[in-house]
PDB file of N, CA and C in Angstrom:
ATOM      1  N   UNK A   1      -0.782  18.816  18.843  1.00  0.00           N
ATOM      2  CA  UNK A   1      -2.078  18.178  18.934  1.00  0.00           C
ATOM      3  C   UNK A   1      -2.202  17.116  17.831  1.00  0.00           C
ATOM      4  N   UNK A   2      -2.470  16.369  18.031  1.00  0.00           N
ATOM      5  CA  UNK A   2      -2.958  14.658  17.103  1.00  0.00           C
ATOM      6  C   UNK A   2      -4.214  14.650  16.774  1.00  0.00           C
ATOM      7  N   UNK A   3      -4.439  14.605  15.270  1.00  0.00           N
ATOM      8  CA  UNK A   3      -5.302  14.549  14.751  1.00  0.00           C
ATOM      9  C   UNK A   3      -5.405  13.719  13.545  1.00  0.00           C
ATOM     10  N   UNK A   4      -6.417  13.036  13.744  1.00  0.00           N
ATOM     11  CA  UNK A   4      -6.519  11.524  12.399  1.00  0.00           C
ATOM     12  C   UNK A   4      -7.619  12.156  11.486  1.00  0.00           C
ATOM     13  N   UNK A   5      -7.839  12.613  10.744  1.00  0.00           N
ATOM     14  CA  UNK A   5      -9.047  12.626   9.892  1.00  0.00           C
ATOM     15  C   UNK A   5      -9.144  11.901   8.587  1.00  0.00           C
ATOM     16  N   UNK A   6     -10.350  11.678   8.336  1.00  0.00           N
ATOM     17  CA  UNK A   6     -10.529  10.418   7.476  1.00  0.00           C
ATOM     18  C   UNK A   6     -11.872  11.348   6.829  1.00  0.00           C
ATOM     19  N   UNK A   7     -11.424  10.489   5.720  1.00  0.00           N
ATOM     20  CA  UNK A   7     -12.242  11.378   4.011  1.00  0.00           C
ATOM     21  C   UNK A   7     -12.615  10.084   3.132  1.00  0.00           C
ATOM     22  N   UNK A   8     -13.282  10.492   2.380  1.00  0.00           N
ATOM     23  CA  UNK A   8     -13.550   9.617   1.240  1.00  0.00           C
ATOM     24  C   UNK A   8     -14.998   9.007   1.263  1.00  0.00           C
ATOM     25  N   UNK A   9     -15.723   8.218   2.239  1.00  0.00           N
ATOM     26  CA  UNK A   9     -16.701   8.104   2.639  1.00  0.00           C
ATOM     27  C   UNK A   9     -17.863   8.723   1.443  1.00  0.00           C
ATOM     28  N   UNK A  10     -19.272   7.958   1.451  1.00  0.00           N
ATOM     29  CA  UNK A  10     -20.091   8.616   0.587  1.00  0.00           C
ATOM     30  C   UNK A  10     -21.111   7.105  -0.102  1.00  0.00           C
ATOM     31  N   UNK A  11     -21.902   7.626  -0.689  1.00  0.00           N
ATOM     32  CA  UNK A  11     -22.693   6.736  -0.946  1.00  0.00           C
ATOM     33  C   UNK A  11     -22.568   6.275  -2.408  1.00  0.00           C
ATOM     34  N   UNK A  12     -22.525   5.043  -2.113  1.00  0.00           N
ATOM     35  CA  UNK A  12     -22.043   4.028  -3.274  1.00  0.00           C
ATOM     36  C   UNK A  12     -23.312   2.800  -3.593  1.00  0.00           C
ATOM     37  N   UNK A  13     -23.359   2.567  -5.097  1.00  0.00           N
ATOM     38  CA  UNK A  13     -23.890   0.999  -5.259  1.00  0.00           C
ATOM     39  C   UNK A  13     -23.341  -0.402  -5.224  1.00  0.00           C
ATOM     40  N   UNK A  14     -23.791  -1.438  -4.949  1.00  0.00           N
ATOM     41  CA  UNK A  14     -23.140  -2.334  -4.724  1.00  0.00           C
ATOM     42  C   UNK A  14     -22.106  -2.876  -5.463  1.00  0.00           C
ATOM     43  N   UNK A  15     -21.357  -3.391  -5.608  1.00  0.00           N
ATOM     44  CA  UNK A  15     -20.390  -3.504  -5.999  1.00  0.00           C
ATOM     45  C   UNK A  15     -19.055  -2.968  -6.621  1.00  0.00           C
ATOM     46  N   UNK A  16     -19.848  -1.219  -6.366  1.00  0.00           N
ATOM     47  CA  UNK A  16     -18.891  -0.309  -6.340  1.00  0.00           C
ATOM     48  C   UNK A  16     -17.855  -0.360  -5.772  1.00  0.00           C
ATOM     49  N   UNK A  17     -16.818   0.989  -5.813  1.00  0.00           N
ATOM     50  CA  UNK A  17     -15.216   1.190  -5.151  1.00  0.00           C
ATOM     51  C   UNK A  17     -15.513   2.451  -4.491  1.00  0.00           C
ATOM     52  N   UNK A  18     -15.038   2.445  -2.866  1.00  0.00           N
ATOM     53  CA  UNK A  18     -14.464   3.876  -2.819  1.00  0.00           C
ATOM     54  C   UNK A  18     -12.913   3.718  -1.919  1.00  0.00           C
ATOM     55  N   UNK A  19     -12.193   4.582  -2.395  1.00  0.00           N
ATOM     56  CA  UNK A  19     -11.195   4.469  -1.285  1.00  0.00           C
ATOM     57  C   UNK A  19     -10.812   5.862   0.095  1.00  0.00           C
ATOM     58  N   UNK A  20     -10.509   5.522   1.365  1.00  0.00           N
ATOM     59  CA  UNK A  20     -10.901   6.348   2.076  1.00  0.00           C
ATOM     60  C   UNK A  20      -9.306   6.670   2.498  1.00  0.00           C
ATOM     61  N   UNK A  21      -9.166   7.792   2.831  1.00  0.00           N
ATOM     62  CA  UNK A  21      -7.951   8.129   3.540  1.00  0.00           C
ATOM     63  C   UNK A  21      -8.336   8.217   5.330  1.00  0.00           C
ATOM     64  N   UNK A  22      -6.910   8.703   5.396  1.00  0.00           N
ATOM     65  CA  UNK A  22      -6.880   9.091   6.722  1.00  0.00           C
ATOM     66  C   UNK A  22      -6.037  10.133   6.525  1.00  0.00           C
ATOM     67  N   UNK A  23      -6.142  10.861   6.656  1.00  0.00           N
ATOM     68  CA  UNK A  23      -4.744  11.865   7.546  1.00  0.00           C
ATOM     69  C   UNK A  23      -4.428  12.017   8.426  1.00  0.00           C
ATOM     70  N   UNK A  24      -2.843  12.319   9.021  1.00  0.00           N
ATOM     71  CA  UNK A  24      -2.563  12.188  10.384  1.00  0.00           C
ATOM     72  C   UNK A  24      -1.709  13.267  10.695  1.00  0.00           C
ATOM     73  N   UNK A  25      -1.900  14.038  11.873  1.00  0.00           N
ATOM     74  CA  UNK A  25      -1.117  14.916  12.198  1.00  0.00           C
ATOM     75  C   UNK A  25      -0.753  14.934  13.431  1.00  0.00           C
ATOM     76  N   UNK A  26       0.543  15.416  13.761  1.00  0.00           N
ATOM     77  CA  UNK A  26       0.762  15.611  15.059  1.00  0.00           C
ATOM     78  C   UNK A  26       1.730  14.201  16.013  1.00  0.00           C
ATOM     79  N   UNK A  27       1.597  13.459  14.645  1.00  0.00           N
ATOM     80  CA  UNK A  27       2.377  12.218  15.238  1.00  0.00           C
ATOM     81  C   UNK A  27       3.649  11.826  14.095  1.00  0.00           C
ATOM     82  N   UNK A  28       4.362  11.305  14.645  1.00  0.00           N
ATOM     83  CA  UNK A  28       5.380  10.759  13.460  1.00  0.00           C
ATOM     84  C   UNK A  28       4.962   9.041  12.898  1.00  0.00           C
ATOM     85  N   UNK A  29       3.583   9.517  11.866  1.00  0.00           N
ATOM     86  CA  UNK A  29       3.269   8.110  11.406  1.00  0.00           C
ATOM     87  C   UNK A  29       4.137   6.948  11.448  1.00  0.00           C
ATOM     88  N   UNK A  30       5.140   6.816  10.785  1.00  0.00           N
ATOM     89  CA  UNK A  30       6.136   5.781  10.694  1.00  0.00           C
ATOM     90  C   UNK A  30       6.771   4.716  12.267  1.00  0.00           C
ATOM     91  N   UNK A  31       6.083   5.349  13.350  1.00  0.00           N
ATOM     92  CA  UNK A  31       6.052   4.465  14.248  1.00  0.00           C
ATOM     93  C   UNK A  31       4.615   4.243  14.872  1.00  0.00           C
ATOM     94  N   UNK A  32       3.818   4.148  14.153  1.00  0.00           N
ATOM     95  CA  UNK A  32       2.918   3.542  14.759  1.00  0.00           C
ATOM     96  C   UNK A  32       1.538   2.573  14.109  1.00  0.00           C
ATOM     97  N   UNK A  33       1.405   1.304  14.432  1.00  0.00           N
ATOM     98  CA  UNK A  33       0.395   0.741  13.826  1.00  0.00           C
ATOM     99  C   UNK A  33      -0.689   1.580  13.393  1.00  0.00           C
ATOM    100  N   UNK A  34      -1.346   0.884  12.561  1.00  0.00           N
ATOM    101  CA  UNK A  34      -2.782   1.637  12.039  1.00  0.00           C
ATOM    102  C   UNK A  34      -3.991   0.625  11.684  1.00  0.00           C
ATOM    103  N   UNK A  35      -4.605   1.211  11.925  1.00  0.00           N
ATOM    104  CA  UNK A  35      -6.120  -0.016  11.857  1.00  0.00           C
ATOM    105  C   UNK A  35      -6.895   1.143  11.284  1.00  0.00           C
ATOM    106  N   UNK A  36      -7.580   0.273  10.309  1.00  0.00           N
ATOM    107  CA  UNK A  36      -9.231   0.948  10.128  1.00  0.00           C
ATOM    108  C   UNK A  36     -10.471  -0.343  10.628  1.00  0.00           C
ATOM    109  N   UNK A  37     -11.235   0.538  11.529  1.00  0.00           N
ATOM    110  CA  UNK A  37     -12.595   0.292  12.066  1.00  0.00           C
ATOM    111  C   UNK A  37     -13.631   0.661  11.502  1.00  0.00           C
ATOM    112  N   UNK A  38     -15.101  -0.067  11.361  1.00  0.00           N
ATOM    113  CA  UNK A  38     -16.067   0.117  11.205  1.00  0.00           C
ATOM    114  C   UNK A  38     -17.269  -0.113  12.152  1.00  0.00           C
ATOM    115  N   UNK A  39     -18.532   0.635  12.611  1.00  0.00           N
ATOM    116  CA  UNK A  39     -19.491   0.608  12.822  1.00  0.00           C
ATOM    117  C   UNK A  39     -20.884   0.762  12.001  1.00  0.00           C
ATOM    118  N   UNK A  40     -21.234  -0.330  12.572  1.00  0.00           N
ATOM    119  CA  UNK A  40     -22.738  -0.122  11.214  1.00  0.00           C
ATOM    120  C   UNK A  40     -23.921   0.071  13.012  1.00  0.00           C
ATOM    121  N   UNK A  41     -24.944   0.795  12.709  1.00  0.00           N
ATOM    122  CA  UNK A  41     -25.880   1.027  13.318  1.00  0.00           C
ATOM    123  C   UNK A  41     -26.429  -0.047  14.294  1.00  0.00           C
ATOM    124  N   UNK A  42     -26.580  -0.149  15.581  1.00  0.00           N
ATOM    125  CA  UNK A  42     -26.951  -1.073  16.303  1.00  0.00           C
ATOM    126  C   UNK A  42     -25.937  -1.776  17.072  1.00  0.00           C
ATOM    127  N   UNK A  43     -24.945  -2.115  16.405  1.00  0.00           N
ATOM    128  CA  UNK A  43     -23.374  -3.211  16.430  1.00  0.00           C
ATOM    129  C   UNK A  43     -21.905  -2.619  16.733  1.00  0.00           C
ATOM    130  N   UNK A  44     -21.601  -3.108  17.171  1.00  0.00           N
ATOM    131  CA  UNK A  44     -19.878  -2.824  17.765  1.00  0.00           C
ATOM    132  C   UNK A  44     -18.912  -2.292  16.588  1.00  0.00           C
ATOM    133  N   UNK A  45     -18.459  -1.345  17.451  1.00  0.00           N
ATOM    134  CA  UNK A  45     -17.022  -1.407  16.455  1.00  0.00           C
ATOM    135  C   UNK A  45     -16.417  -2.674  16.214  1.00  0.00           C
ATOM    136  N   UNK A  46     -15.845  -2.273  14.798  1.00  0.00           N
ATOM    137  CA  UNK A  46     -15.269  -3.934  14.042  1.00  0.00           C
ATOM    138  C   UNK A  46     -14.059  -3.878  13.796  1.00  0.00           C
ATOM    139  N   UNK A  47     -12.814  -4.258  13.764  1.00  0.00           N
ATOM    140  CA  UNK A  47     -11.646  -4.535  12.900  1.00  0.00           C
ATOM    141  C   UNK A  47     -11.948  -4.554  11.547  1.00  0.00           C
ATOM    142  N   UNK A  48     -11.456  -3.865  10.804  1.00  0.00           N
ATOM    143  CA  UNK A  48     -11.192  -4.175   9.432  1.00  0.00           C
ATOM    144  C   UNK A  48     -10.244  -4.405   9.255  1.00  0.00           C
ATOM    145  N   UNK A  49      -9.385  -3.771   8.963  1.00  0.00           N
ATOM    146  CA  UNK A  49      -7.594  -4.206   8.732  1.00  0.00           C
ATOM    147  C   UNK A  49      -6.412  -3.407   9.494  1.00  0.00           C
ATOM    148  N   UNK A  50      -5.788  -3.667   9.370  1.00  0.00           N
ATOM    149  CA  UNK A  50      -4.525  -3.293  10.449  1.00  0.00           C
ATOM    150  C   UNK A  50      -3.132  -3.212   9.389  1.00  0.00           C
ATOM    151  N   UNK A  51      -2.694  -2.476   9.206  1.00  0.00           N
ATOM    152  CA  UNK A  51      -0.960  -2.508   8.846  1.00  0.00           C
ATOM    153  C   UNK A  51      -0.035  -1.585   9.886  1.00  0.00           C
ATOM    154  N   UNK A  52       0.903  -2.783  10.049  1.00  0.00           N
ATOM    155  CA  UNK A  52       2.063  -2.646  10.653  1.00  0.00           C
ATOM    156  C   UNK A  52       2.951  -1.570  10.314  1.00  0.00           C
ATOM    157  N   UNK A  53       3.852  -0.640  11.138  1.00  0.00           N
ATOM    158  CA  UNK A  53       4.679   0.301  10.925  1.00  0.00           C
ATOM    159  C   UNK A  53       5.852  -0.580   9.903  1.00  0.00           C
ATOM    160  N   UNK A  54       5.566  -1.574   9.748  1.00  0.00           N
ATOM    161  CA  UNK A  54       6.776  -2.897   8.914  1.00  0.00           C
ATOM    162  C   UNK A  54       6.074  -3.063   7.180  1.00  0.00           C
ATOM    163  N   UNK A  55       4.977  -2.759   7.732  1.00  0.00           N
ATOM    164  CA  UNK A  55       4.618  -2.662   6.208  1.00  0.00           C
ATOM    165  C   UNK A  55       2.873  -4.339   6.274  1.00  0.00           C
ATOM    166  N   UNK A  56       3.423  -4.920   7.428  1.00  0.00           N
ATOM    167  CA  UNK A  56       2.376  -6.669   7.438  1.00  0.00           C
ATOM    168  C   UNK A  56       0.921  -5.771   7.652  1.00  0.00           C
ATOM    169  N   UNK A  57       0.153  -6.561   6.883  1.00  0.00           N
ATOM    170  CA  UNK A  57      -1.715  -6.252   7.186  1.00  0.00           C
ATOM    171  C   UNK A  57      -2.052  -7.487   7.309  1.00  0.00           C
ATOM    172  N   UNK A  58      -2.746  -7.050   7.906  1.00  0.00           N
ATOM    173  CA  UNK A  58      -4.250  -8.127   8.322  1.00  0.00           C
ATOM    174  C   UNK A  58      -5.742  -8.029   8.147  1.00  0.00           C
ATOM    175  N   UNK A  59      -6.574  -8.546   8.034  1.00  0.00           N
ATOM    176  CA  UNK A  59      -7.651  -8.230   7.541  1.00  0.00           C
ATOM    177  C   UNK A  59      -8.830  -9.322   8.758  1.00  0.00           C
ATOM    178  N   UNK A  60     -10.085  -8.296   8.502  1.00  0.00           N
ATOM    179  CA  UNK A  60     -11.177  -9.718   8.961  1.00  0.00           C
ATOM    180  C   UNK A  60     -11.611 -10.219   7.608  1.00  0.00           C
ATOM    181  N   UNK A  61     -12.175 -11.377   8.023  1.00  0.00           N
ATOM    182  CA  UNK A  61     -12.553 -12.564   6.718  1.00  0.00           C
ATOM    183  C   UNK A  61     -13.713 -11.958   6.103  1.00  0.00           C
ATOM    184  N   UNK A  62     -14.490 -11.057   6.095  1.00  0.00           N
ATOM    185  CA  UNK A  62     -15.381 -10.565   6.356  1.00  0.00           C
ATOM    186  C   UNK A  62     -14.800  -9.668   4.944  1.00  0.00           C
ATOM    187  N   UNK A  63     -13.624  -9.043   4.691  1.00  0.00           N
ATOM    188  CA  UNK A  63     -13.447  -8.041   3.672  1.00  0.00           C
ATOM    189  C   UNK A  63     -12.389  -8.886   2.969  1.00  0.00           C
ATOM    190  N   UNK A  64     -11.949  -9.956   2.932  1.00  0.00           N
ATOM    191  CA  UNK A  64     -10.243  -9.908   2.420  1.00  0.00           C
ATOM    192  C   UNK A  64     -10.893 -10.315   1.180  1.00  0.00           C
ATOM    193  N   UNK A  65      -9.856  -9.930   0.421  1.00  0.00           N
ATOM    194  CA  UNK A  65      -9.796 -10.252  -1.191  1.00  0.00           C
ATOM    195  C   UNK A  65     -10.855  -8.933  -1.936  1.00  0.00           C
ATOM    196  N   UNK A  66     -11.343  -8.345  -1.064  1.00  0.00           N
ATOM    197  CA  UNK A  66     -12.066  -6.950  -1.160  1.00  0.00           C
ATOM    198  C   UNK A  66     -11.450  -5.609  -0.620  1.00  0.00           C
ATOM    199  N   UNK A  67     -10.439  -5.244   0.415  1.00  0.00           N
ATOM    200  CA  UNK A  67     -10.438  -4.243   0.740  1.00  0.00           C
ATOM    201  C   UNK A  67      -9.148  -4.560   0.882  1.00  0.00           C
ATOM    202  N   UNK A  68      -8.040  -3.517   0.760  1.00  0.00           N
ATOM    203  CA  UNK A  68      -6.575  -3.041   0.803  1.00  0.00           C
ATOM    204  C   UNK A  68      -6.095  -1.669   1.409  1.00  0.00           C
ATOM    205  N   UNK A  69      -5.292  -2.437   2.792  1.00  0.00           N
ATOM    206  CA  UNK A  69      -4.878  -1.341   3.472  1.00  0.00           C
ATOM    207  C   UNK A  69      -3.594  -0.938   2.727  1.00  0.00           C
ATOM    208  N   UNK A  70      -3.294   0.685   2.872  1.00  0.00           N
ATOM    209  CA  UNK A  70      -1.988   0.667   2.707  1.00  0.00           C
ATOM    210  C   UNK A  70      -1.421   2.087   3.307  1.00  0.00           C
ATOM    211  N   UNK A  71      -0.166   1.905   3.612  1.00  0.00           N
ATOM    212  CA  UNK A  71       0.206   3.694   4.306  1.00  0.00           C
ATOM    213  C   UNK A  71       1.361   4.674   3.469  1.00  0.00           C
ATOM    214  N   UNK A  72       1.166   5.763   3.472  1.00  0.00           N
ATOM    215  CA  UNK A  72       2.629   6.417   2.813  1.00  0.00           C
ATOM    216  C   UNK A  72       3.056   7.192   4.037  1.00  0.00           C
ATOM    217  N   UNK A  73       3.880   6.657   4.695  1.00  0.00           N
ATOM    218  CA  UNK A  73       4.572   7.898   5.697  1.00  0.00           C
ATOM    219  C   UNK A  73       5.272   8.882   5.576  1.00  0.00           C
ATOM    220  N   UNK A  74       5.417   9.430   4.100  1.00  0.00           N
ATOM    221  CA  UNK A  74       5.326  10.677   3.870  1.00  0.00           C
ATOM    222  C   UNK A  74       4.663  11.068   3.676  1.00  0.00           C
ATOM    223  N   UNK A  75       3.829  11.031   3.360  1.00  0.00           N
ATOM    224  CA  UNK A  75       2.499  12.070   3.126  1.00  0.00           C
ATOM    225  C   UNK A  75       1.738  12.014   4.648  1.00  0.00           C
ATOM    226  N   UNK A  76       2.065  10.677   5.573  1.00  0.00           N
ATOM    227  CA  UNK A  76       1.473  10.829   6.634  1.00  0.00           C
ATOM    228  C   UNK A  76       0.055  10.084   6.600  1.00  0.00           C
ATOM    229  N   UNK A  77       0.141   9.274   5.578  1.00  0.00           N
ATOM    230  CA  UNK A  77      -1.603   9.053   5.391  1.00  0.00           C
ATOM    231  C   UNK A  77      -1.985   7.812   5.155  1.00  0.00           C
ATOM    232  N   UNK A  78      -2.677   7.248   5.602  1.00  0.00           N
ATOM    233  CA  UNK A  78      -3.402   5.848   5.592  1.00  0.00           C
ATOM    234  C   UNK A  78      -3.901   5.531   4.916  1.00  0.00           C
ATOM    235  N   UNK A  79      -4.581   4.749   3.685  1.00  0.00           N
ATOM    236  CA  UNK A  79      -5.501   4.383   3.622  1.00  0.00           C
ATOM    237  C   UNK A  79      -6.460   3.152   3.285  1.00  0.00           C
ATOM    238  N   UNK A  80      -7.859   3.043   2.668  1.00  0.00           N
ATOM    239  CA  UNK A  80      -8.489   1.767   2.962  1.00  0.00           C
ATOM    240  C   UNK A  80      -9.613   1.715   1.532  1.00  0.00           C
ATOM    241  N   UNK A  81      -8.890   1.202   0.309  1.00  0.00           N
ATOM    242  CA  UNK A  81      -9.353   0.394  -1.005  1.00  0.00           C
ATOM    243  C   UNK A  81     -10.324  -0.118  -0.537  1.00  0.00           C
ATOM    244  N   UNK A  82     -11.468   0.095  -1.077  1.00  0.00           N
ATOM    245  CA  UNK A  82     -12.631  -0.928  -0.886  1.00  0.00           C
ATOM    246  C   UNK A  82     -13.135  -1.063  -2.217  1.00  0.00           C
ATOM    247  N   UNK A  83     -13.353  -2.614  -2.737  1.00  0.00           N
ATOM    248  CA  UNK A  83     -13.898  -2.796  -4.221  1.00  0.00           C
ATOM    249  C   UNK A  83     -14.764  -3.537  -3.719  1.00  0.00           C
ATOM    250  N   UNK A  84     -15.772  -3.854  -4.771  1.00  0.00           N
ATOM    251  CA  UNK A  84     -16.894  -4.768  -4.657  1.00  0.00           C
ATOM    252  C   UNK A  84     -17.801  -4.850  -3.189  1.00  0.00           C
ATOM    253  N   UNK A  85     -18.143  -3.521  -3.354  1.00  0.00           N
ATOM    254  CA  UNK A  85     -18.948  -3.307  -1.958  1.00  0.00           C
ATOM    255  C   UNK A  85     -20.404  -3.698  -1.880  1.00  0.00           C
ATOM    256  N   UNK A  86     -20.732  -4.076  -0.661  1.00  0.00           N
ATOM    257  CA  UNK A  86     -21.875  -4.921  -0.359  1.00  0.00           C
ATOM    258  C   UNK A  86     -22.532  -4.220   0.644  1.00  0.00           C
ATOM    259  N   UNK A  87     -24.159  -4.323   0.715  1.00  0.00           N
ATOM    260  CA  UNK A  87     -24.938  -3.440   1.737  1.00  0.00           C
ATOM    261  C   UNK A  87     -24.559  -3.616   2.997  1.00  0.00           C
ATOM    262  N   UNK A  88     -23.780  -4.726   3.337  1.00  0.00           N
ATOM    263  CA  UNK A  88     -23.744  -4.887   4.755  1.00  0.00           C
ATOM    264  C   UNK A  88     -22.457  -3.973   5.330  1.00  0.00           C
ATOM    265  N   UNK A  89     -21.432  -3.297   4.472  1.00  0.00           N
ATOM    266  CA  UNK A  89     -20.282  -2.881   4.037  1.00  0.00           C
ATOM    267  C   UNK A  89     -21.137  -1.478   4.504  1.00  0.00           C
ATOM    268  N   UNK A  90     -21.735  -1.796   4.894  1.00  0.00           N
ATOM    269  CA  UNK A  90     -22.336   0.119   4.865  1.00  0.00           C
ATOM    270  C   UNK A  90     -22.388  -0.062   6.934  1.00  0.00           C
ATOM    271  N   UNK A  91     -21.731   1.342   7.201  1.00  0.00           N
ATOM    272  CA  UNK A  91     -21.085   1.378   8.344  1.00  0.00           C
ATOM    273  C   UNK A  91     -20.158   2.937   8.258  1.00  0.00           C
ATOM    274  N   UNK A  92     -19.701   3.248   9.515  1.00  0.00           N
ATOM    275  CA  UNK A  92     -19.104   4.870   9.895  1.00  0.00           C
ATOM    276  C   UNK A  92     -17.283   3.882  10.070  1.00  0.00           C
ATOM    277  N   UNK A  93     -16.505   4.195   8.999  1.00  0.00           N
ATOM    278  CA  UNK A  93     -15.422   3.697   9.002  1.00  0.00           C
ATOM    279  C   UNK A  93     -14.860   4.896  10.235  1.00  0.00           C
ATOM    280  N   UNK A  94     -13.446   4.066  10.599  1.00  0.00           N
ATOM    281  CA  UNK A  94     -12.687   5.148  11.652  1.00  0.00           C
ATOM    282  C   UNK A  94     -11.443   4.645  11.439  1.00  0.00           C
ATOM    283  N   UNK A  95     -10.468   5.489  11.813  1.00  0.00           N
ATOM    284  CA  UNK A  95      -9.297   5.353  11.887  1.00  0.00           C
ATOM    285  C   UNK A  95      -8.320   5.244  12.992  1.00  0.00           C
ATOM    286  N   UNK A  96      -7.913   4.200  13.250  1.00  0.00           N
ATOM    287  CA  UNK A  96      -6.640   4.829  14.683  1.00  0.00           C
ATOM    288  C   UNK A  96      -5.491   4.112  14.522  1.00  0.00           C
ATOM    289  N   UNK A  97      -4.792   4.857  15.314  1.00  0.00           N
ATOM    290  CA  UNK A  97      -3.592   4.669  15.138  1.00  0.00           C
ATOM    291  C   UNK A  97      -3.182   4.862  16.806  1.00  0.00           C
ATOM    292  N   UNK A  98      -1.916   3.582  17.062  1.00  0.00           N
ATOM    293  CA  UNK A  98      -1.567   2.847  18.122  1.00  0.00           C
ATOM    294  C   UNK A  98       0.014   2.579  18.402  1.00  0.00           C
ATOM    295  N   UNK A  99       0.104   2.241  19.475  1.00  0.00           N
ATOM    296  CA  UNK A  99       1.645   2.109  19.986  1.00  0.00           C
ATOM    297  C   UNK A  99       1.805   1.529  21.042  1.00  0.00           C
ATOM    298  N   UNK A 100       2.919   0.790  21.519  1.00  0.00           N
ATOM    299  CA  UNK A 100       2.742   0.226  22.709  1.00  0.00           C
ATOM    300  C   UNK A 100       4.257   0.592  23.664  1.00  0.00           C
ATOM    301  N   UNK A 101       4.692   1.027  22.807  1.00  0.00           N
ATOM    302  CA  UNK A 101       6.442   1.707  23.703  1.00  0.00           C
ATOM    303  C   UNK A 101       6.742   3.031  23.641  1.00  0.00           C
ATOM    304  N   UNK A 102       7.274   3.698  24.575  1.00  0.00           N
ATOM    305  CA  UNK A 102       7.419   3.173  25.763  1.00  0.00           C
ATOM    306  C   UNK A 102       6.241   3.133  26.714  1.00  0.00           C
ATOM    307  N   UNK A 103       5.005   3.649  26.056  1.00  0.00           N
ATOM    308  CA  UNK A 103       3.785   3.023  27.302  1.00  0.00           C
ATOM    309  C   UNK A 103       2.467   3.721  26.057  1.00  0.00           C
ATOM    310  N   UNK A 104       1.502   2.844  26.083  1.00  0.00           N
ATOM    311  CA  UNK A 104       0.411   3.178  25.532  1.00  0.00           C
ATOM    312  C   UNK A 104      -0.415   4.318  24.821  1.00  0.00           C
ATOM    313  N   UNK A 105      -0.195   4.275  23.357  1.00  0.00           N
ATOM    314  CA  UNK A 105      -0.469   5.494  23.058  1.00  0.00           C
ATOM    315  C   UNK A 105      -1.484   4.934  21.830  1.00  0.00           C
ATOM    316  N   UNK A 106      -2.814   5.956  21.628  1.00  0.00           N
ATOM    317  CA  UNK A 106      -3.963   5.688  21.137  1.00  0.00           C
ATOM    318  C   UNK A 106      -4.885   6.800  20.378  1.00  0.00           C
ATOM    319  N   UNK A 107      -4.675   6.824  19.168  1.00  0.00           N
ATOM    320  CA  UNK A 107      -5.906   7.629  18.481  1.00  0.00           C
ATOM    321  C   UNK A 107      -6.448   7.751  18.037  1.00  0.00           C
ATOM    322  N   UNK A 108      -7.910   8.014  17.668  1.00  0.00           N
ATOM    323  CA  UNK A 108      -8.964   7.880  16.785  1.00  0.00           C
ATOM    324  C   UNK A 108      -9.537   8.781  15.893  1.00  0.00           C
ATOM    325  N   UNK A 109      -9.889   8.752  14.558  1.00  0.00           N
ATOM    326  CA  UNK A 109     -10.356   9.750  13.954  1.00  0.00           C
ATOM    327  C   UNK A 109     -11.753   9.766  14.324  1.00  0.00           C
ATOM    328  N   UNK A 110     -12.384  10.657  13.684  1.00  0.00           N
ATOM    329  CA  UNK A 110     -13.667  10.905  13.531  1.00  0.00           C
ATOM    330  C   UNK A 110     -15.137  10.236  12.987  1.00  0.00           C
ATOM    331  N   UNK A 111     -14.402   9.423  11.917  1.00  0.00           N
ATOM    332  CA  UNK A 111     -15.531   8.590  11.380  1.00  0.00           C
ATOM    333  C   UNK A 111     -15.669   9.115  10.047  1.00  0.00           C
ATOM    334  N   UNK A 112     -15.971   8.337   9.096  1.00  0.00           N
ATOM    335  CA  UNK A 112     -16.517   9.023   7.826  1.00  0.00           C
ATOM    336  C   UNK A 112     -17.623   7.694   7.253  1.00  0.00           C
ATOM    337  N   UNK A 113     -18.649   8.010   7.071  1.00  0.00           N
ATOM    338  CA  UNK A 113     -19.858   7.523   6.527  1.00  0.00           C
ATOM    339  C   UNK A 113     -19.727   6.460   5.281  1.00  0.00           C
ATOM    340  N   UNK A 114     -19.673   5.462   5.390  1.00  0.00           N
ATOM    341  CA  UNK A 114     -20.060   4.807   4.232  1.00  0.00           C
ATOM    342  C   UNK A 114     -21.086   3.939   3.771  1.00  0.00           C
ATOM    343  N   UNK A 115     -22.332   4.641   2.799  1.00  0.00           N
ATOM    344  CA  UNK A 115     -23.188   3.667   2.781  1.00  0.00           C
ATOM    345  C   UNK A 115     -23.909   2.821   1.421  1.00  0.00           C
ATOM    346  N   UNK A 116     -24.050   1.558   1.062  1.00  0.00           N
ATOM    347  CA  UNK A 116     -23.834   0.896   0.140  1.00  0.00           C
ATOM    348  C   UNK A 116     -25.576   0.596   0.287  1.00  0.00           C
ATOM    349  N   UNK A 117     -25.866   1.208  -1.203  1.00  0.00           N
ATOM    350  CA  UNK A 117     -27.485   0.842  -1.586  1.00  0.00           C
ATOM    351  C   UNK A 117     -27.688   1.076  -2.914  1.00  0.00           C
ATOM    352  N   UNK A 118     -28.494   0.539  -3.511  1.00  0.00           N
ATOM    353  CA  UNK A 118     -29.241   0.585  -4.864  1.00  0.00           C
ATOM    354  C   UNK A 118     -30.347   1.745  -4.647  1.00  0.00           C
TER     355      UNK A 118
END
């Protein structure tokens, strides 16, 4: 059974740090992309960043020079640096993890809370 769970989440002031994991089970991390997503209340799930089973990230413009993906595939675990956080930064982060060979494979964690206020 595959299971992503994601930790770290919690309430922060602005321009604070938190960093969030993921954990992953049930899959052999090392082949498969990883993205962390966010939802803030009202609005779509978002891209935040993405790293490649190669090690490449990507980011939306929206966080870069603020938030750092990174993975250890031994430990199996993802995760997502956030410095200098801003109220709008407040949103239910998620985790998934993706594949496209030999045919479509897709999973999502649970969500973990992050919310940025004075």
């Amino acid at each position: 059974q595959v299971q992503l769970v994601e930790s770290g989440g919690g309430l922060v002031q602005p321009g604070g740090s938190l960093r969030l994991s993921c954990a992953t089970s049930g899959i052999i991390l090392g082949i498969y992309e990883m993205g962390w997503y966010r939802q803030a209340p009202e609005k779509q799930r978002e891209l935040v960043a993405t790293v490649t089973n190669g090690g490449s990230t990507n980011y939306a413009d929206s966080v870069k020079g603020r938030f750092t993906i990174s993975r250890d595939n031994v430990k199996n675990t993802v995760y997502l640096q956030i410095d200098s956080l801003k109220p709008e930064d407040t949103a239910v982060y998620y985790c998934r993890a993706y594949r496209t060979w030999p045919r479509n494979y897709e999973y999502w964690g649970q969500g973990t809370q992050v919310t940025v206020s004075s």
